[in-house]
C-alpha atoms as a PDB file:
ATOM      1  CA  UNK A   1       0.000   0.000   0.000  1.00  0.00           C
ATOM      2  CA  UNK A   2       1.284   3.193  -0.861  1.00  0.00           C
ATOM      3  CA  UNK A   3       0.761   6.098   1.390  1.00  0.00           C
ATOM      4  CA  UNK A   4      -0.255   8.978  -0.691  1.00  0.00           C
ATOM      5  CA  UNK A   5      -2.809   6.797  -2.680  1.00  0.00           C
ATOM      6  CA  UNK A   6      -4.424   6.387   0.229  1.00  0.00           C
ATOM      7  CA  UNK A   7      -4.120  10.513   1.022  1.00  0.00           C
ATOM      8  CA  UNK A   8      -5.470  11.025  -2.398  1.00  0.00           C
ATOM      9  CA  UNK A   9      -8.217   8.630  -1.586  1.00  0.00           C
ATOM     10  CA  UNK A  10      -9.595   9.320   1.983  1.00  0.00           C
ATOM     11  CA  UNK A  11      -8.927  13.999   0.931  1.00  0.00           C
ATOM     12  CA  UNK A  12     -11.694  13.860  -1.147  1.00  0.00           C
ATOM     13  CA  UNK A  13     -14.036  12.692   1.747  1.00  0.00           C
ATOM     14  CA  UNK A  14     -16.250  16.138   3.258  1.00  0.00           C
ATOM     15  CA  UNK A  15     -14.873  14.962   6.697  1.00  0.00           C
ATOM     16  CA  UNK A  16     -11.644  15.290   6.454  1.00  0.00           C
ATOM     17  CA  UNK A  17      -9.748  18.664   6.333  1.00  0.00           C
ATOM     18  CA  UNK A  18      -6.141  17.145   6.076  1.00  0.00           C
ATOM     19  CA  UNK A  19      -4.698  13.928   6.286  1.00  0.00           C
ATOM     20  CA  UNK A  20      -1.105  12.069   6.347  1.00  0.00           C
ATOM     21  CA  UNK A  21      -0.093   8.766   6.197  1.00  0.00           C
ATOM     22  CA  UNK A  22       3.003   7.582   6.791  1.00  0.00           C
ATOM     23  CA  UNK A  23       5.032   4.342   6.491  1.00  0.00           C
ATOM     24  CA  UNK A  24       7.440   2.724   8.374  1.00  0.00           C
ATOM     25  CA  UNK A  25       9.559  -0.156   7.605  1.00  0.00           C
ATOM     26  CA  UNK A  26       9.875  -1.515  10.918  1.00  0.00           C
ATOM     27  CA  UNK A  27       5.661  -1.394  11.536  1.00  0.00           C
ATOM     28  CA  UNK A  28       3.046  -3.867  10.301  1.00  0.00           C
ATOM     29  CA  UNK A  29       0.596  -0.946  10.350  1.00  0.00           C
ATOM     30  CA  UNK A  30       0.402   2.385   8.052  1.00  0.00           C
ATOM     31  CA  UNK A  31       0.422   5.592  10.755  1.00  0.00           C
ATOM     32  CA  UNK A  32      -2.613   7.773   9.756  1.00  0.00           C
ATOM     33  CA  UNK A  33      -3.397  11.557  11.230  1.00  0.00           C
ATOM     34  CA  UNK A  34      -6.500  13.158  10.235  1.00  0.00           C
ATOM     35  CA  UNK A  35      -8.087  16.351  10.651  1.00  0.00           C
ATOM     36  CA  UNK A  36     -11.490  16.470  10.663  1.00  0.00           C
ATOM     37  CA  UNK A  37     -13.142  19.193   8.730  1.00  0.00           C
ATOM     38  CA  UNK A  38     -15.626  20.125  12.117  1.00  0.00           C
ATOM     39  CA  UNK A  39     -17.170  22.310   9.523  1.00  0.00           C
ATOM     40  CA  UNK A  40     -18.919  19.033   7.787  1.00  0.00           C
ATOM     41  CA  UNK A  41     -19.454  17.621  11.247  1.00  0.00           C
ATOM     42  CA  UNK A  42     -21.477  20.573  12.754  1.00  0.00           C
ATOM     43  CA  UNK A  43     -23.689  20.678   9.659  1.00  0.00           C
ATOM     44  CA  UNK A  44     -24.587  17.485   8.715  1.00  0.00           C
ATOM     45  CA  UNK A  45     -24.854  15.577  12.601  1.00  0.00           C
ATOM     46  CA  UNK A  46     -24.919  19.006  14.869  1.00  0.00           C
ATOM     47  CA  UNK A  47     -21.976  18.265  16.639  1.00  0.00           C
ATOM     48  CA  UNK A  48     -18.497  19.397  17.547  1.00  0.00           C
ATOM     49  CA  UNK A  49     -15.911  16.707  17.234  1.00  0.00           C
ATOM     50  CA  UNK A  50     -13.063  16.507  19.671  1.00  0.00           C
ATOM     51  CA  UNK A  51     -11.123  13.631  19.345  1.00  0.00           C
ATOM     52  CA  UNK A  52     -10.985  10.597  16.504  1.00  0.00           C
ATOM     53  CA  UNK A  53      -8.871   7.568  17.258  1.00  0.00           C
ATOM     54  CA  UNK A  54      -8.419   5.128  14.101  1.00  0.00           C
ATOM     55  CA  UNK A  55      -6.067   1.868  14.266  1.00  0.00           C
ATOM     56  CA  UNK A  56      -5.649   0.028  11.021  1.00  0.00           C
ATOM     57  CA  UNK A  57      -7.993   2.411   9.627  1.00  0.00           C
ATOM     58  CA  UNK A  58     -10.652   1.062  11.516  1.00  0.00           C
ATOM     59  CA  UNK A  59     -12.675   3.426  13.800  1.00  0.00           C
ATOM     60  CA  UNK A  60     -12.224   2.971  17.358  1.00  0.00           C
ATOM     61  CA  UNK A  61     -13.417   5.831  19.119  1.00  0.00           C
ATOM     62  CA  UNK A  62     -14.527   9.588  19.087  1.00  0.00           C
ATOM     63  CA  UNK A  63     -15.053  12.380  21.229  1.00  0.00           C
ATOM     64  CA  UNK A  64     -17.559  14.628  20.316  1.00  0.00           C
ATOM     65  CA  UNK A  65     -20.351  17.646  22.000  1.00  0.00           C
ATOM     66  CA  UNK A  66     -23.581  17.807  20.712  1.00  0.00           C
ATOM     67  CA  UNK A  67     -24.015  21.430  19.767  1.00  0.00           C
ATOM     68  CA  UNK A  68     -27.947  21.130  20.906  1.00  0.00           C
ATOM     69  CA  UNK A  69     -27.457  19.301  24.737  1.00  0.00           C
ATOM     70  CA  UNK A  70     -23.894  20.855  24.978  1.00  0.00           C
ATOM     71  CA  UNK A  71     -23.167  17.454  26.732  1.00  0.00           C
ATOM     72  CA  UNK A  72     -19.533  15.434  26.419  1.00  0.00           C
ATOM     73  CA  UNK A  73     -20.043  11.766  24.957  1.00  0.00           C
ATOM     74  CA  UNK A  74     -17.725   9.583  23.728  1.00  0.00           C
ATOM     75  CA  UNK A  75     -18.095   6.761  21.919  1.00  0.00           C
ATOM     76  CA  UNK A  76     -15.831   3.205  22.121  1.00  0.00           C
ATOM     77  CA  UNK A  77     -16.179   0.287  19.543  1.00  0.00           C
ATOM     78  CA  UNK A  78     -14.849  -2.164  21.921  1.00  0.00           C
ATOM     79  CA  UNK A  79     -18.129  -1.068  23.721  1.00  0.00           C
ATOM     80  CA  UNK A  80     -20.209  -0.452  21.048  1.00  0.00           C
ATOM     81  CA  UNK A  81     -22.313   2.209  23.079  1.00  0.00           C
ATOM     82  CA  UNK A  82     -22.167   5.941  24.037  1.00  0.00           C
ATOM     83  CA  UNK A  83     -21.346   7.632  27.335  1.00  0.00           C
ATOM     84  CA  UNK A  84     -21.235  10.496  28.957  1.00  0.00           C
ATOM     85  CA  UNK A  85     -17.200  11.830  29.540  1.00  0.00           C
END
């Protein structure tokens, strides 16, 4: 897999502002950092996103306020649920 494919790829998504991957020889595992476009976010799902954790491009968890409750939440998929930070 080559790195900037998968830039070119995942930039033209509406939620993502930047992104970089990067490669390293000694890792089983492309490193990925992404910056969401909050923009998209706050339109489409009325909320603020904090924090977006990926691991072998496979969502894991995000951190997000809800624009209309103003409340925390978090969500996990090794829980599969919501809650409350």
């Amino acid at each position: 897999m080559v790195p900037e494919d998968l830039e070119q790829k995942y930039i033209t998504s509406p939620f993502i502002e930047r992104i970089c991957v990067h490669a390293d020889r000694l890792q089983d595992a492309l490193v990925c950092v992404i910056i969401p476009n909050a923009k998209s976010f706050l339109d489409l799902f009325g909320v603020k996103i904090e924090v977006i954790l990926f691991d072998r491009m496979t969502l894991i968890s995000f951190s997000y306020t809800s624009v209309r409750t103003h409340q925390p939440r978090t969500w996990a998929k090794s829980r599969r649920s919501y809650s409350q930070s």
